[in-house]
Protein backbone atom coordinates (compact mmCIF):
# COMPACT_ATOMS: atom_id res chain seq x y z
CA UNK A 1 167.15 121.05 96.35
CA UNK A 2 167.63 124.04 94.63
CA UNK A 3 171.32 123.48 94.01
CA UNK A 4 170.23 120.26 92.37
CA UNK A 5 167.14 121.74 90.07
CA UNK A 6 170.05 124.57 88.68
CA UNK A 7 172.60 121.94 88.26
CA UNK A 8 170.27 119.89 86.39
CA UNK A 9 168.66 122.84 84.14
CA UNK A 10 172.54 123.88 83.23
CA UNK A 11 173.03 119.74 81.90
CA UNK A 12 170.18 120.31 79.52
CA UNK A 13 170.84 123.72 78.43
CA UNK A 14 174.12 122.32 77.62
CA UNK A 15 172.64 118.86 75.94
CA UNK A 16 170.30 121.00 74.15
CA UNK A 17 173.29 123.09 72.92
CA UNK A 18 175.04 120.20 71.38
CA UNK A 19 172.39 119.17 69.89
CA UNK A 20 171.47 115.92 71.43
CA UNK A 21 169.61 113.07 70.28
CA UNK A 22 166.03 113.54 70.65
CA UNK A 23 163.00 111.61 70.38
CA UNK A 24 159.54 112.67 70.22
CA UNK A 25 156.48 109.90 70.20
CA UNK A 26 152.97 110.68 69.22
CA UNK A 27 149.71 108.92 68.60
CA UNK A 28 149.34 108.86 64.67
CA UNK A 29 146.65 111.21 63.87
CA UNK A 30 146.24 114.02 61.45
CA UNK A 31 148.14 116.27 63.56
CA UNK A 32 151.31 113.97 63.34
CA UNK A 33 151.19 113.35 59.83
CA UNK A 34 151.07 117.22 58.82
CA UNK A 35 153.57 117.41 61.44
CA UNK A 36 155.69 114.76 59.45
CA UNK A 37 154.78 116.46 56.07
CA UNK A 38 156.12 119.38 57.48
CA UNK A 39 159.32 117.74 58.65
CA UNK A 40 159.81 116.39 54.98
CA UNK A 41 159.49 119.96 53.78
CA UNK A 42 161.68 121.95 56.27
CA UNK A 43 164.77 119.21 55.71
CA UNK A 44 164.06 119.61 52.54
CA UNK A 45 165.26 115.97 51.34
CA UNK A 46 165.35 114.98 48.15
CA UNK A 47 164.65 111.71 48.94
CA UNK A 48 163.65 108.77 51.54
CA UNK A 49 164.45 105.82 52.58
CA UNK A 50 162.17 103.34 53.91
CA UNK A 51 162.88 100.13 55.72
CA UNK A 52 160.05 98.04 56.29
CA UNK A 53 158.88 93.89 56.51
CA UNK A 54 158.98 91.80 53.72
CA UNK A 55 155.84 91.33 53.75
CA UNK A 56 154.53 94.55 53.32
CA UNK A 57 157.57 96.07 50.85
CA UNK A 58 155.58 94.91 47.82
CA UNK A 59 152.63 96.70 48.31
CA UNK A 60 154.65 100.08 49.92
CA UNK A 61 156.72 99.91 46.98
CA UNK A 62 153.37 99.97 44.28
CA UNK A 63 152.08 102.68 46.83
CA UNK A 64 154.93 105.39 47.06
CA UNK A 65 156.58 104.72 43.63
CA UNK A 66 159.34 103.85 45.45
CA UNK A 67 162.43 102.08 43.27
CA UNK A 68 163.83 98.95 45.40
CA UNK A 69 167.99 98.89 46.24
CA UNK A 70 169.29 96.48 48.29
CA UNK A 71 166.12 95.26 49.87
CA UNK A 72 165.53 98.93 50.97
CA UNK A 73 162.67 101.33 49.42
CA UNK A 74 163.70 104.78 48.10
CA UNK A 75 160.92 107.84 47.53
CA UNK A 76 161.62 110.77 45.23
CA UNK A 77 160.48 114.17 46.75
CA UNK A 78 157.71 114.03 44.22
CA UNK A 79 156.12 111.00 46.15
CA UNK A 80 156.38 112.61 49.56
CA UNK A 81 152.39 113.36 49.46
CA UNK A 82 151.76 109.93 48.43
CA UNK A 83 153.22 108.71 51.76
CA UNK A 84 151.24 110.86 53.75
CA UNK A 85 148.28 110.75 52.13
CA UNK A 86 148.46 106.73 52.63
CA UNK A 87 148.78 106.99 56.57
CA UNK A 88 146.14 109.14 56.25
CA UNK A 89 143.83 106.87 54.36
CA UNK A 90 144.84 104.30 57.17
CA UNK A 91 144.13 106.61 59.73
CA UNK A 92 140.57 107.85 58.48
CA UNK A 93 139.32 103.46 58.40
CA UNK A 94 141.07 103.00 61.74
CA UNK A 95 143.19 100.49 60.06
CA UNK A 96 146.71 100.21 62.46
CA UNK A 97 149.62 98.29 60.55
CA UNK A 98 151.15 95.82 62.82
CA UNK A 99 154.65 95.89 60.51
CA UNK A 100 156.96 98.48 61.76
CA UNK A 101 157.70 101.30 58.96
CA UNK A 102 160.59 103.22 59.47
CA UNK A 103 161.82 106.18 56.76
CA UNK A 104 164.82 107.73 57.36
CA UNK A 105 165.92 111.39 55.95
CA UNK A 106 168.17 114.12 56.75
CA UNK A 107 169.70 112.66 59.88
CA UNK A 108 166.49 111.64 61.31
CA UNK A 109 164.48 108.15 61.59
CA UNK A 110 160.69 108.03 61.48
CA UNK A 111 159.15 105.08 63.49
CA UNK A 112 155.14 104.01 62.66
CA UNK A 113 154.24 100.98 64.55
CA UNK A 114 150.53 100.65 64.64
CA UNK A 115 148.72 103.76 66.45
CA UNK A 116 152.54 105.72 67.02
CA UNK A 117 154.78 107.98 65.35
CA UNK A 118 158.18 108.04 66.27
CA UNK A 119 160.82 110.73 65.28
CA UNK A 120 163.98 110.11 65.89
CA UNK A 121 166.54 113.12 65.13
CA UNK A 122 168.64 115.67 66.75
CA UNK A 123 167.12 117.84 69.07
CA UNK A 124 167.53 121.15 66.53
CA UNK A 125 165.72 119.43 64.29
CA UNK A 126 162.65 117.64 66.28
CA UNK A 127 162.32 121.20 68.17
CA UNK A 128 159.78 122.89 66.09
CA UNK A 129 157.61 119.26 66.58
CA UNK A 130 156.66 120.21 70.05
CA UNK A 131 154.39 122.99 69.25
């Protein structure tokens, strides 16, 4: 058993090492959405795509200032707060959108799907969202 448990810890020292595909899931909350303001600022992107329903784009679009290219939104850096402060606004009424949101920056993808927050990344850079 013990051979097994050291064998095992050396495989994910060594995943860990190159940097492995990570993912982290959390309930959206304010602690997940400073977490993701937080991400924006350490990647320090300069801007974001978003992917989302049809049916929703419209009013995402008004919302972030986002300018439309090929059916996908993009944010300036400028905007960043204006995507976080919407979640939070949805967060604070208990309103849960039933369209999956995804915005993807710097290598990594951000799932919301009603009451979760998905990041999606390489482990170096989803490490510092554990704390």
């Amino acid at each position: 058993m013990n051979y097994l448990s050291s064998v095992l810890a050396k495989h994910v020292a060594s995943l860990k090492e190159l940097d492995f595909p990570h993912e982290i899931q959390m309930q959206i909350n304010e602690e997940s959405l400073n977490k993701l303001s937080n991400l924006f600022e350490k990647e320090n992107a300069s801007e974001l795509l978003i992917e989302c329903d049809d049916l929703i784009k419209p009013i995402l679009q008004d919302e972030f200032k986002a300018e439309l290219k090929n059916q996908q939104l993009f944010v300036s850096k400028q905007n960043f707060p204006r995507i976080i402060n919407f979640f939070k606004g949805l967060f604070s009424q208990n309103i849960k959108s039933k369209e999956r949101i995804k915005i993807i920056f710097s290598g990594i993808s951000v799932y919301i799907i009603e009451n979760s927050i998905i990041f999606k990344g390489p482990y170096s850079k989803l490490l510092f969202l554990q704390n």
